[in-house]
C-alpha atoms as a PDB file:
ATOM      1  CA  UNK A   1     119.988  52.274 105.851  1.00  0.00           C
ATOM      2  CA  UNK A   2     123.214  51.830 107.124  1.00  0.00           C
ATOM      3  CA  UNK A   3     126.178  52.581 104.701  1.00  0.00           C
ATOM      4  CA  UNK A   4     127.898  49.333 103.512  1.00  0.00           C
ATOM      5  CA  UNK A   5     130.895  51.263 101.390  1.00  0.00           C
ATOM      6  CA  UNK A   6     133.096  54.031 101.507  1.00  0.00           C
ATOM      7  CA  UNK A   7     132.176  56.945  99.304  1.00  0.00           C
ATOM      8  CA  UNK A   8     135.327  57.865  98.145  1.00  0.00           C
ATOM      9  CA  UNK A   9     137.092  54.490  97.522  1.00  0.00           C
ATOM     10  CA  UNK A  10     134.523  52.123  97.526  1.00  0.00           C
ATOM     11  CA  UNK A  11     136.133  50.442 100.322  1.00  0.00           C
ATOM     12  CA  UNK A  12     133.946  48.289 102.849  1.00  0.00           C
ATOM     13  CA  UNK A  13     136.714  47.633 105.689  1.00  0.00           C
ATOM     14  CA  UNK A  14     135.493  50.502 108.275  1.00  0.00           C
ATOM     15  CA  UNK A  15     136.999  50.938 111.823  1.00  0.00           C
ATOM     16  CA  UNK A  16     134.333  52.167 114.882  1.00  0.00           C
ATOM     17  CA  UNK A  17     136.368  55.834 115.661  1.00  0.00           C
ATOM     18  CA  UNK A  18     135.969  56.781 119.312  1.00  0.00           C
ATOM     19  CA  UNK A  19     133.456  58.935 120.416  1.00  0.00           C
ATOM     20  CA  UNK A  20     129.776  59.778 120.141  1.00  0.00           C
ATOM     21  CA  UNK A  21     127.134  61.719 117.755  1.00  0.00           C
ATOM     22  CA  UNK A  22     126.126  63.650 120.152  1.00  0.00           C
ATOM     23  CA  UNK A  23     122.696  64.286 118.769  1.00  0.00           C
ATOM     24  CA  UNK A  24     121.692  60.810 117.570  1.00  0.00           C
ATOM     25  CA  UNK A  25     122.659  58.005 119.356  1.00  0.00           C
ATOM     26  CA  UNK A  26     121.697  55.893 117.179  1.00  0.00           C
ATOM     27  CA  UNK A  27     124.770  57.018 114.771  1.00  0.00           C
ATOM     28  CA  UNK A  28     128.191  55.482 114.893  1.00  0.00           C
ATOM     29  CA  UNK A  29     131.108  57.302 113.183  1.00  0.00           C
ATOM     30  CA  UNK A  30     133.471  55.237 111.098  1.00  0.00           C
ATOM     31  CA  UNK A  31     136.661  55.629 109.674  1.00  0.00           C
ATOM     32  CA  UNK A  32     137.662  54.068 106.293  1.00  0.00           C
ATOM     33  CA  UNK A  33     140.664  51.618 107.043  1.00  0.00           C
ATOM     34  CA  UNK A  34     142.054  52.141 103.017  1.00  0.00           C
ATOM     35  CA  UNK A  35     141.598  56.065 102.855  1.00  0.00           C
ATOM     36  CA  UNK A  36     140.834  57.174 106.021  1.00  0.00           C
ATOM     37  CA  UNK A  37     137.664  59.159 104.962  1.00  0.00           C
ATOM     38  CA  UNK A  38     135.260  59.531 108.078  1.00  0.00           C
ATOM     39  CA  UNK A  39     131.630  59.477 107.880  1.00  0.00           C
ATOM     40  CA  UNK A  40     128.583  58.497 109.907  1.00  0.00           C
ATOM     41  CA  UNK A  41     126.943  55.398 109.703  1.00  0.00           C
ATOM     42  CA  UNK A  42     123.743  56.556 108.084  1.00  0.00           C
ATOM     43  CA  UNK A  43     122.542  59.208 106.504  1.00  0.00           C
ATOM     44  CA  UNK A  44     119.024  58.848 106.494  1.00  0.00           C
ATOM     45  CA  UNK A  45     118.083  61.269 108.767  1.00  0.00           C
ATOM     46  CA  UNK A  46     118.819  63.832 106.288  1.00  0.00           C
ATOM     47  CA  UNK A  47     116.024  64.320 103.541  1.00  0.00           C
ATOM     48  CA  UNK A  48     115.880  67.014 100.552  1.00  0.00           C
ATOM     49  CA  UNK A  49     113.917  69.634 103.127  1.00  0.00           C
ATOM     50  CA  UNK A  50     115.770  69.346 105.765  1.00  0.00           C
ATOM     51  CA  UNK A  51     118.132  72.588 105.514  1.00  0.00           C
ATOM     52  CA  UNK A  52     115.172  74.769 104.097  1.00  0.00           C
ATOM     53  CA  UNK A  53     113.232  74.316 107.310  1.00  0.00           C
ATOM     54  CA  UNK A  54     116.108  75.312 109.500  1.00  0.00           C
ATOM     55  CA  UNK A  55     116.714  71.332 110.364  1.00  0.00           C
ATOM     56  CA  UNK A  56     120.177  72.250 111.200  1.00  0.00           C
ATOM     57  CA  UNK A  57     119.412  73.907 113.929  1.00  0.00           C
ATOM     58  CA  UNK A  58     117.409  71.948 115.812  1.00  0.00           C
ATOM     59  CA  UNK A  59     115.161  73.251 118.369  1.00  0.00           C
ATOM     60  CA  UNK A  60     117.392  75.764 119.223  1.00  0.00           C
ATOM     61  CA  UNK A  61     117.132  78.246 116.564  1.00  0.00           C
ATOM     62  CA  UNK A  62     119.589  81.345 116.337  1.00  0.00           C
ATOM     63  CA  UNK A  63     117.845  85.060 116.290  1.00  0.00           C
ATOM     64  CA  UNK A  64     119.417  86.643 113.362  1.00  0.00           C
ATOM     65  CA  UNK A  65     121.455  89.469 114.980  1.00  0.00           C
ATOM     66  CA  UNK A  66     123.102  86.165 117.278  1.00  0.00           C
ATOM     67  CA  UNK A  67     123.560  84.064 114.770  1.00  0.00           C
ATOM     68  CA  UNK A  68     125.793  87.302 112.576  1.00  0.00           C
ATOM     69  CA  UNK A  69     127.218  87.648 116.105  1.00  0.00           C
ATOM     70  CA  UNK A  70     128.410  84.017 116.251  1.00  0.00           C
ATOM     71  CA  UNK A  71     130.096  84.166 112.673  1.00  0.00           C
ATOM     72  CA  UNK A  72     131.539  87.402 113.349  1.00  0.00           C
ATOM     73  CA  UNK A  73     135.092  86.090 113.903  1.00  0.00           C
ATOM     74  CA  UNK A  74     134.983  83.702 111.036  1.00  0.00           C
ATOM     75  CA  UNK A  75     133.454  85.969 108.606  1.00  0.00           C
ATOM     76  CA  UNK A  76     136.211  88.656 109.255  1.00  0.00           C
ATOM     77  CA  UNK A  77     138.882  85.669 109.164  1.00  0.00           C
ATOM     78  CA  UNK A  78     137.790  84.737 105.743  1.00  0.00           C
ATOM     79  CA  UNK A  79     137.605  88.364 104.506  1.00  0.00           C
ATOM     80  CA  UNK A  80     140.893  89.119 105.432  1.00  0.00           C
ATOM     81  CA  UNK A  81     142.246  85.701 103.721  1.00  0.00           C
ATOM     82  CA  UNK A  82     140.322  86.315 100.722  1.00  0.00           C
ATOM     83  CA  UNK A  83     140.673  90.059 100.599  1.00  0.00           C
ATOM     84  CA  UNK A  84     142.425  90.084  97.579  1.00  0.00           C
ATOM     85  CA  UNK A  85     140.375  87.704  95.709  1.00  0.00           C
ATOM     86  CA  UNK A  86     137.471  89.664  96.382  1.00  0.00           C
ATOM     87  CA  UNK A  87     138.271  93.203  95.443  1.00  0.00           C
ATOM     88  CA  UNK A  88     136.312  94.283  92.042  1.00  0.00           C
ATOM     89  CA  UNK A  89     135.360  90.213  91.263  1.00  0.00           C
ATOM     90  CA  UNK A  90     132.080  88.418  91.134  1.00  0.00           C
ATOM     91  CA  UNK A  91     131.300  86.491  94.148  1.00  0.00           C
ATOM     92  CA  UNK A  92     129.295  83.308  94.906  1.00  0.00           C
ATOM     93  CA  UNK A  93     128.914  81.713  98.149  1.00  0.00           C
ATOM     94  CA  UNK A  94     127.587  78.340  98.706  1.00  0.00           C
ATOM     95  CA  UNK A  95     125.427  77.712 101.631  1.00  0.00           C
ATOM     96  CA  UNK A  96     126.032  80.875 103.241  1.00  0.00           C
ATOM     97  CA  UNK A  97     123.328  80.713 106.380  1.00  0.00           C
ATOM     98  CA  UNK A  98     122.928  84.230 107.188  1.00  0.00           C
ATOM     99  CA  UNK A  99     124.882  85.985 105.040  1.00  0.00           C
ATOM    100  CA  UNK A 100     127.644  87.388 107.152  1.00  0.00           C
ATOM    101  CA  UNK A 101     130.900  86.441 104.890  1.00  0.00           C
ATOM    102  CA  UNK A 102     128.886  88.576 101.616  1.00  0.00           C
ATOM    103  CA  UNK A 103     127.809  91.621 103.947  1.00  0.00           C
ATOM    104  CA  UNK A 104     131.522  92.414 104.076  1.00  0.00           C
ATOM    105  CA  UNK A 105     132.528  90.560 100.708  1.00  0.00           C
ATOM    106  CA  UNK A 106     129.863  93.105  98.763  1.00  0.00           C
ATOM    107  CA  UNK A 107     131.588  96.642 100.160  1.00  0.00           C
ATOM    108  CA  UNK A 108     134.901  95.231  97.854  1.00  0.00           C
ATOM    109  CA  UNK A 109     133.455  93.205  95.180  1.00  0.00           C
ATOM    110  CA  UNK A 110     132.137  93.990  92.335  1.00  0.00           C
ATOM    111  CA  UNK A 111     129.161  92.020  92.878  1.00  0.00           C
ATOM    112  CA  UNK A 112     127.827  89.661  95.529  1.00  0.00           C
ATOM    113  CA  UNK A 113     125.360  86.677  95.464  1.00  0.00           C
ATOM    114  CA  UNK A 114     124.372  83.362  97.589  1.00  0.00           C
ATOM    115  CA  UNK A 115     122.622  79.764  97.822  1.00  0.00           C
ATOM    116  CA  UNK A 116     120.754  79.130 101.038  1.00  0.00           C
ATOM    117  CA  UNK A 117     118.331  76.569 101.520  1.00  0.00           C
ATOM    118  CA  UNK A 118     116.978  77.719 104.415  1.00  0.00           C
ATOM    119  CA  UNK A 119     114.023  79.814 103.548  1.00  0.00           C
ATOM    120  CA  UNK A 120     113.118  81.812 106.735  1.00  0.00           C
ATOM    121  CA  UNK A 121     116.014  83.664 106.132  1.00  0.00           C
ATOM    122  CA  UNK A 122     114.751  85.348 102.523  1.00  0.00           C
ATOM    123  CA  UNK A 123     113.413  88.617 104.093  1.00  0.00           C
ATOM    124  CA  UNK A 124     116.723  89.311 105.923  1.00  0.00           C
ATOM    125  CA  UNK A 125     118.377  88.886 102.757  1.00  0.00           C
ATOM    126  CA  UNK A 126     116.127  91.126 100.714  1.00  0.00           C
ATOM    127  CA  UNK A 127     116.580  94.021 103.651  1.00  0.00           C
ATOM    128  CA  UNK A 128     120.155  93.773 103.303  1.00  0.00           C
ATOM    129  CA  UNK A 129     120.341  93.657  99.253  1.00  0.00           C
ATOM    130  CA  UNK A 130     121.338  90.618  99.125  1.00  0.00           C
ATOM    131  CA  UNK A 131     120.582  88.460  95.988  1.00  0.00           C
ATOM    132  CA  UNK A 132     120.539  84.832  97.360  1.00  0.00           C
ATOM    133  CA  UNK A 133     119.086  82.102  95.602  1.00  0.00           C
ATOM    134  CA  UNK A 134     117.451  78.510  97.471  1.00  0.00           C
ATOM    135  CA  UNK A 135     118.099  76.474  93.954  1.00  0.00           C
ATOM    136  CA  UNK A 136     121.884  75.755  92.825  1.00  0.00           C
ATOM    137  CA  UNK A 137     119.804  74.227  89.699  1.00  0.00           C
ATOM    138  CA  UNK A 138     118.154  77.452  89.126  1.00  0.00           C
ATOM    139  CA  UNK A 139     121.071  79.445  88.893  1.00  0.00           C
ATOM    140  CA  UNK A 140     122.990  77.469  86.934  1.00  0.00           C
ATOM    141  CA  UNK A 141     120.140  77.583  84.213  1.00  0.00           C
ATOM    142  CA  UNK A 142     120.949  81.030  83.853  1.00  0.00           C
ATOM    143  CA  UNK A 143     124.897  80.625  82.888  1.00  0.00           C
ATOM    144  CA  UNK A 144     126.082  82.811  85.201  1.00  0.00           C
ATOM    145  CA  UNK A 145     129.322  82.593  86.015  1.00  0.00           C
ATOM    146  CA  UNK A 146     131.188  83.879  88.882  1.00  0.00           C
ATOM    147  CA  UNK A 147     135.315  84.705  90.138  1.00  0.00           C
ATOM    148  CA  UNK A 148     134.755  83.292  92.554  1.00  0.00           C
ATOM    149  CA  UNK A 149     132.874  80.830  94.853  1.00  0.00           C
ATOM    150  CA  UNK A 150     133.221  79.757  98.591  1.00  0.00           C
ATOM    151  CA  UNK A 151     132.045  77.199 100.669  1.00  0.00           C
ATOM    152  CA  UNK A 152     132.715  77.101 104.304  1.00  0.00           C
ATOM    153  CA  UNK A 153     131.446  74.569 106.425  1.00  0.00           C
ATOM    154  CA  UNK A 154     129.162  73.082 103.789  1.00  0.00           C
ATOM    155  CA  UNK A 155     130.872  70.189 102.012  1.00  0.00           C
ATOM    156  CA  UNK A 156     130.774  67.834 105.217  1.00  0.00           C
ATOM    157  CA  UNK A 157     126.785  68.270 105.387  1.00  0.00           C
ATOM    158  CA  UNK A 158     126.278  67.027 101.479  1.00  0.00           C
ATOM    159  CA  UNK A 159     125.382  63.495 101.085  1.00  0.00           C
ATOM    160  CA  UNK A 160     126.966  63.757  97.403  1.00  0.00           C
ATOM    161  CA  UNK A 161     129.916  66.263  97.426  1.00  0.00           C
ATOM    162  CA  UNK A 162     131.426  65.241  94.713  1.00  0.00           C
ATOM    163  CA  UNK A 163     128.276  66.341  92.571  1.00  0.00           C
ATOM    164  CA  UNK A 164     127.594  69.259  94.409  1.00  0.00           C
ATOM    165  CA  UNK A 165     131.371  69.907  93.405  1.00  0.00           C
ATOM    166  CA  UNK A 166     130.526  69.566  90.195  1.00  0.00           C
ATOM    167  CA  UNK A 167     127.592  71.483  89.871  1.00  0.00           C
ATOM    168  CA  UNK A 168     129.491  74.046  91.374  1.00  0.00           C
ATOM    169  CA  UNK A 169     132.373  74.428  88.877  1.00  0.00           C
ATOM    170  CA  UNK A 170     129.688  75.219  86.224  1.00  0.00           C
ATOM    171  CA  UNK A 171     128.869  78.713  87.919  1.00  0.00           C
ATOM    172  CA  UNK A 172     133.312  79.259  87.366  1.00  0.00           C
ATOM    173  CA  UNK A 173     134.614  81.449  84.682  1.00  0.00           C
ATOM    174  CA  UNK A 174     137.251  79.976  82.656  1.00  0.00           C
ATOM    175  CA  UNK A 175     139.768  81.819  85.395  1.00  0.00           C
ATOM    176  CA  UNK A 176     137.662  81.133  88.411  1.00  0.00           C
ATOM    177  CA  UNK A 177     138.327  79.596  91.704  1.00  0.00           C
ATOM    178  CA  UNK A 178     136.616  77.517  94.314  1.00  0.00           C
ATOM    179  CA  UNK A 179     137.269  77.917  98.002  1.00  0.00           C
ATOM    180  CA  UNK A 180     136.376  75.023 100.256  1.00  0.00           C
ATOM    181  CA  UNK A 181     136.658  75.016 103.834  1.00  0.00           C
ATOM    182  CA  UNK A 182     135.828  72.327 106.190  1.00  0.00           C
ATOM    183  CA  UNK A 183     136.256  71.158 109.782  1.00  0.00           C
ATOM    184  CA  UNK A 184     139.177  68.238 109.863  1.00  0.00           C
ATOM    185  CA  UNK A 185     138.797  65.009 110.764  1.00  0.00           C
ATOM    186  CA  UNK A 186     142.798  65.261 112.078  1.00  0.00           C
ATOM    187  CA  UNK A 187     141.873  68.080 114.800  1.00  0.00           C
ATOM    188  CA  UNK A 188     144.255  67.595 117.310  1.00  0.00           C
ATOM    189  CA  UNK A 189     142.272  66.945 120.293  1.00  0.00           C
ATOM    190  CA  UNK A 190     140.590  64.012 118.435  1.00  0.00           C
ATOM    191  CA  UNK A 191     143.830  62.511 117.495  1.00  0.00           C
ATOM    192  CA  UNK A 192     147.119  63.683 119.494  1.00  0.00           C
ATOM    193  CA  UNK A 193     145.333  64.460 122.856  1.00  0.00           C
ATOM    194  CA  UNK A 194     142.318  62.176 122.417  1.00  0.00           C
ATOM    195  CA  UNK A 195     140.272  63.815 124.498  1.00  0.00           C
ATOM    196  CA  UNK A 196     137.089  61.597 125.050  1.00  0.00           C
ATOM    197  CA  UNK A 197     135.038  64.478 126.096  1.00  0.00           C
ATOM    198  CA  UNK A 198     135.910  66.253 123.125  1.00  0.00           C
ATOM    199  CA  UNK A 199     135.269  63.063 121.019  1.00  0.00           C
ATOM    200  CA  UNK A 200     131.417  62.450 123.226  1.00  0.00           C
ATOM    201  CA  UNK A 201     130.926  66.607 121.570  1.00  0.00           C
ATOM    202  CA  UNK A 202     132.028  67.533 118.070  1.00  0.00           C
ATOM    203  CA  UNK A 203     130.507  64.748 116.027  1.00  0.00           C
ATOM    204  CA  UNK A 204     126.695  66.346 115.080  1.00  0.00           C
ATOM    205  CA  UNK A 205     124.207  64.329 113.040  1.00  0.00           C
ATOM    206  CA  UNK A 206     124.661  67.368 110.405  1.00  0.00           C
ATOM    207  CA  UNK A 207     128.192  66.570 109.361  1.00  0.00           C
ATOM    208  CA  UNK A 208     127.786  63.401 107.502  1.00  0.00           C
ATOM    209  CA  UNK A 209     131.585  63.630 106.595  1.00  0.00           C
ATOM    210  CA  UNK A 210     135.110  64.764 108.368  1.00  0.00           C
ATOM    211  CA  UNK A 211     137.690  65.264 105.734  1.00  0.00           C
ATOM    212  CA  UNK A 212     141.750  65.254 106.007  1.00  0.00           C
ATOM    213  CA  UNK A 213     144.072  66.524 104.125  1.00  0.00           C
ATOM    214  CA  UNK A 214     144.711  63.160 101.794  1.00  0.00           C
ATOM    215  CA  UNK A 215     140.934  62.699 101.755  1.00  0.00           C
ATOM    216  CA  UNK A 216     140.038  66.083 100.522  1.00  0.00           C
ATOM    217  CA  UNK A 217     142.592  65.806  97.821  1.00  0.00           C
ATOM    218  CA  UNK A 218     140.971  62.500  97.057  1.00  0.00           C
ATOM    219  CA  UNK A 219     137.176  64.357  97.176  1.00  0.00           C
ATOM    220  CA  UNK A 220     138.569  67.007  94.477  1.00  0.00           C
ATOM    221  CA  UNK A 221     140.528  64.544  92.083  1.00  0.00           C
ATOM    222  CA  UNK A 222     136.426  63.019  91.524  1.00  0.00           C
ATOM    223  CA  UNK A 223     135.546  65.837  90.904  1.00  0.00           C
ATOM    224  CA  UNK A 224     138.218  66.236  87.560  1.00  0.00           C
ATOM    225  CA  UNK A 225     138.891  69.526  88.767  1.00  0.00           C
ATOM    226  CA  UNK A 226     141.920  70.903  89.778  1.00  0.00           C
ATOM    227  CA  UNK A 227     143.689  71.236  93.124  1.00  0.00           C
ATOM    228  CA  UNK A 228     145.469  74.839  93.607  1.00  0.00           C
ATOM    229  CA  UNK A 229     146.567  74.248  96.826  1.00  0.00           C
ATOM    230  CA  UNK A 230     144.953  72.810 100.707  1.00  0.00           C
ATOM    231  CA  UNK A 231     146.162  75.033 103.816  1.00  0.00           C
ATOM    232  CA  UNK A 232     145.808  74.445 107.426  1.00  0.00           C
ATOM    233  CA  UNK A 233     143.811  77.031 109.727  1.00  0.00           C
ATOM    234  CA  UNK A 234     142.907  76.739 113.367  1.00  0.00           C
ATOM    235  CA  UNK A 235     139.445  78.058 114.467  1.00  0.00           C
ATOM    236  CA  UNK A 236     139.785  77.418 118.007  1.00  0.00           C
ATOM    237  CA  UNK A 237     142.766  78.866 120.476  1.00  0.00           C
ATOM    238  CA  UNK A 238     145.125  77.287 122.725  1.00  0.00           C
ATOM    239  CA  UNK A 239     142.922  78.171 125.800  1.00  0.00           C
ATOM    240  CA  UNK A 240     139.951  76.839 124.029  1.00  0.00           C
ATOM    241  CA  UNK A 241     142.027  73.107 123.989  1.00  0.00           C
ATOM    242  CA  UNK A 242     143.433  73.752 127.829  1.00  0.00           C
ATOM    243  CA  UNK A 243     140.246  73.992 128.861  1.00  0.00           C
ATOM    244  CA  UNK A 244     138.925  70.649 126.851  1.00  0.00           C
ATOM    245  CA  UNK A 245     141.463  68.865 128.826  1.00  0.00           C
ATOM    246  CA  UNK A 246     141.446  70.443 132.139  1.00  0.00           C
ATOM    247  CA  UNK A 247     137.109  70.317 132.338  1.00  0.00           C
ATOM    248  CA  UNK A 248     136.204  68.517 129.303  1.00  0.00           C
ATOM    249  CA  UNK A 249     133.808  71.243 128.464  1.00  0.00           C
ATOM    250  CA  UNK A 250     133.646  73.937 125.467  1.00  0.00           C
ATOM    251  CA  UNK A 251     134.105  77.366 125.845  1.00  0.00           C
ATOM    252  CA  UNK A 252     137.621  77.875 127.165  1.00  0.00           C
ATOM    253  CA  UNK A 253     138.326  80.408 124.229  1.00  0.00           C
ATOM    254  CA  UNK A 254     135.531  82.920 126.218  1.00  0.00           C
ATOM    255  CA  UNK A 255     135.670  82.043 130.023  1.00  0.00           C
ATOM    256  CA  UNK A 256     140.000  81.534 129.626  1.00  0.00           C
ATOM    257  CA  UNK A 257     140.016  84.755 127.367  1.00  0.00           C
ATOM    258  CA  UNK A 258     143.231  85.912 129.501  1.00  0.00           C
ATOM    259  CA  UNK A 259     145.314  83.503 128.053  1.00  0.00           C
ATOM    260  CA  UNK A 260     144.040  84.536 124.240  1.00  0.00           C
ATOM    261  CA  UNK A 261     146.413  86.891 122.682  1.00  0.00           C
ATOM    262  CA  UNK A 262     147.325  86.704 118.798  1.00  0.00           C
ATOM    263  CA  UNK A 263     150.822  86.088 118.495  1.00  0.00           C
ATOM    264  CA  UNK A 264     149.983  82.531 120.796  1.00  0.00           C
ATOM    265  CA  UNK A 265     146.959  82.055 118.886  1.00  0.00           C
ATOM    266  CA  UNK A 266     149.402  82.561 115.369  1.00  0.00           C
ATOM    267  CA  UNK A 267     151.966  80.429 116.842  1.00  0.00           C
ATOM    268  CA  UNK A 268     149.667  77.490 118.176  1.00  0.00           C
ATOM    269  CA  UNK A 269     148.415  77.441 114.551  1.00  0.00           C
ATOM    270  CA  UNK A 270     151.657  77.098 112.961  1.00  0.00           C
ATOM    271  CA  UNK A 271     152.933  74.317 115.118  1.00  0.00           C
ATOM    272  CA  UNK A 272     149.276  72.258 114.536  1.00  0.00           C
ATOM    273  CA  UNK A 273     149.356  73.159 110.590  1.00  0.00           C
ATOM    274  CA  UNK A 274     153.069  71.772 110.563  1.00  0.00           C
ATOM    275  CA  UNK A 275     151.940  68.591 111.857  1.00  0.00           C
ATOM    276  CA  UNK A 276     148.476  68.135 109.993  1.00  0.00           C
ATOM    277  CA  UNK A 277     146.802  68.714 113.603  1.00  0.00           C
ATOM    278  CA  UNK A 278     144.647  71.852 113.048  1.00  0.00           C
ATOM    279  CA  UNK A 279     140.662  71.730 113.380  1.00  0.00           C
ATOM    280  CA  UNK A 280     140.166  73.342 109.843  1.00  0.00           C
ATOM    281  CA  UNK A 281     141.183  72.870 105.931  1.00  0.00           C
ATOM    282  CA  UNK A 282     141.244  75.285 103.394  1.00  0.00           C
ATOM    283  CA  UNK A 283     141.757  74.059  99.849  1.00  0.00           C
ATOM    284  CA  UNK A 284     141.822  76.054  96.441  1.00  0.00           C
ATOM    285  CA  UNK A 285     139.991  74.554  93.278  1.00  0.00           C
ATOM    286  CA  UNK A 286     140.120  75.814  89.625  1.00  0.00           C
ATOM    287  CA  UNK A 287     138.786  74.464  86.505  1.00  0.00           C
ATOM    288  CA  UNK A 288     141.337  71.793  85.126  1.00  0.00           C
ATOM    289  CA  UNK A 289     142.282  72.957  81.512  1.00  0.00           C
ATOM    290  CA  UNK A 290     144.576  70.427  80.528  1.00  0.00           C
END
């Protein structure tokens, strides 16, 4: 069933964005004309067991020691950000696939735990003393409440955010705080380059939404909780983009790695953040207590 209206205003002017799902051609990706909130035509193709039989992956499903080796950057990134949020707190994360963010989280926090759906990955996490749970419902049954909770890359796959959201602010102590990250629907080579090979590549059939900043504010002001703050971070380098436009392929940030060094890649991220161009959001979420 295609989607008539727009999830977060209710909206049912859409405009056709550029560009291609490049898993499912029979998905078009549309752009709300009164928020701006972008979102694939259906969402159908997504069912409640999807996630806990490894749907997301396709057939091309990561060995373990890859797929820690493929998060590797990102985990540290996030460690380092949150470093001081983590030391000696309790620690949630949402949806966090194999479990690389908490291996590093758990040698500074007080304690550690998870959600993941997908259920082939419940012996790695019990050989690794890791206490992840497949049912938010579950846990929440059990009033535990945690300092924290993150949730990278997950919001954009969730048919309902907003309750997810929700759901999620239960497991918060009164102090708590929420991290949400997600991939941006303003990332520069979609909107100030336009690079149509770029645009024919990043849209996958598992990220039913791309958020910007205004329309991730939005998401969280449904939610009645409150917004701390939303930041700007760049995944990908400057040679990763050169290389989009020079052979419209990805990769650039491995076969260009010459050109990587981290006072460019610190310096490319502050001139996209300043201009609302960078490829990721960050945003910071707390119980509202007025």
């Amino acid at each position: 069933m295609k989607l008539t209206h727009c999830y977060l205003c209710n909206s049912n002017s859409f405009l056709n964005r550029p560009g291609k799902v490049r898993d499912n051609s029979n998905l078009e990706i549309k752009e709300c004309e009164n928020c701006g909130l972008v979102f694939l035509s259906s969402f159908d193709h997504i069912d409640q067991e999807h996630y806990k039989d490894s749907g997301m992956h396709g057939n091309d499903l990561p060995e373990i020691p890859e797929w820690l080796k493929e998060t590797e950057k990102d985990d540290e990134r996030r460690f380092q950000f949150l470093k001081d949020k983590l030391t000696n707190r309790t620690i949630l994360d949402f949806g966090c696939g194999v479990g690389g963010f908490l291996l590093k989280a758990k040698t500074i926090s007080k304690s550690v735990s998870g959600i993941e759906l997908e259920t082939r990955l419940q012996k790695h996490f019990i050989e690794n003393s890791l206490d992840v749970s497949t049912d938010l419902a579950e846990l929440i049954s059990k009033k535990k409440t945690f300092d924290l909770i993150t949730a990278f890359h997950v919001v954009e796959h969730l048919s309902d955010p907003v309750s997810i959201i929700k759901s999620l602010s239960k497991l918060l102590n009164q102090n708590g705080e929420l991290i949400i990250e997600v991939p941006s629907a303003n990332d520069v080579l979609l909107t100030l380059y336009e690079n149509k090979a770029f645009s024919e590549f990043t849209y996958w059939s598992q990220h039913l939404f791309l958020f910007n900043a205004n329309t991730l504010d939005a998401l969280i002001k449904r939610t009645n909780l409150k917004l701390n703050w939303i930041k700007h971070i760049q995944r990908y380098p400057l040679s990763n983009h050169l290389y989009w436009l020079t052979k419209g392929k990805p990769g650039g940030h491995k076969i260009w790695n010459q050109l990587n060094s981290v006072e460019l890649e610190k310096n490319y991220e502050a001139v996209l953040a300043a201009n609302g161009l960078t490829d990721t959001l960050i945003a910071s979420v707390s119980l509202n207590k007025e």
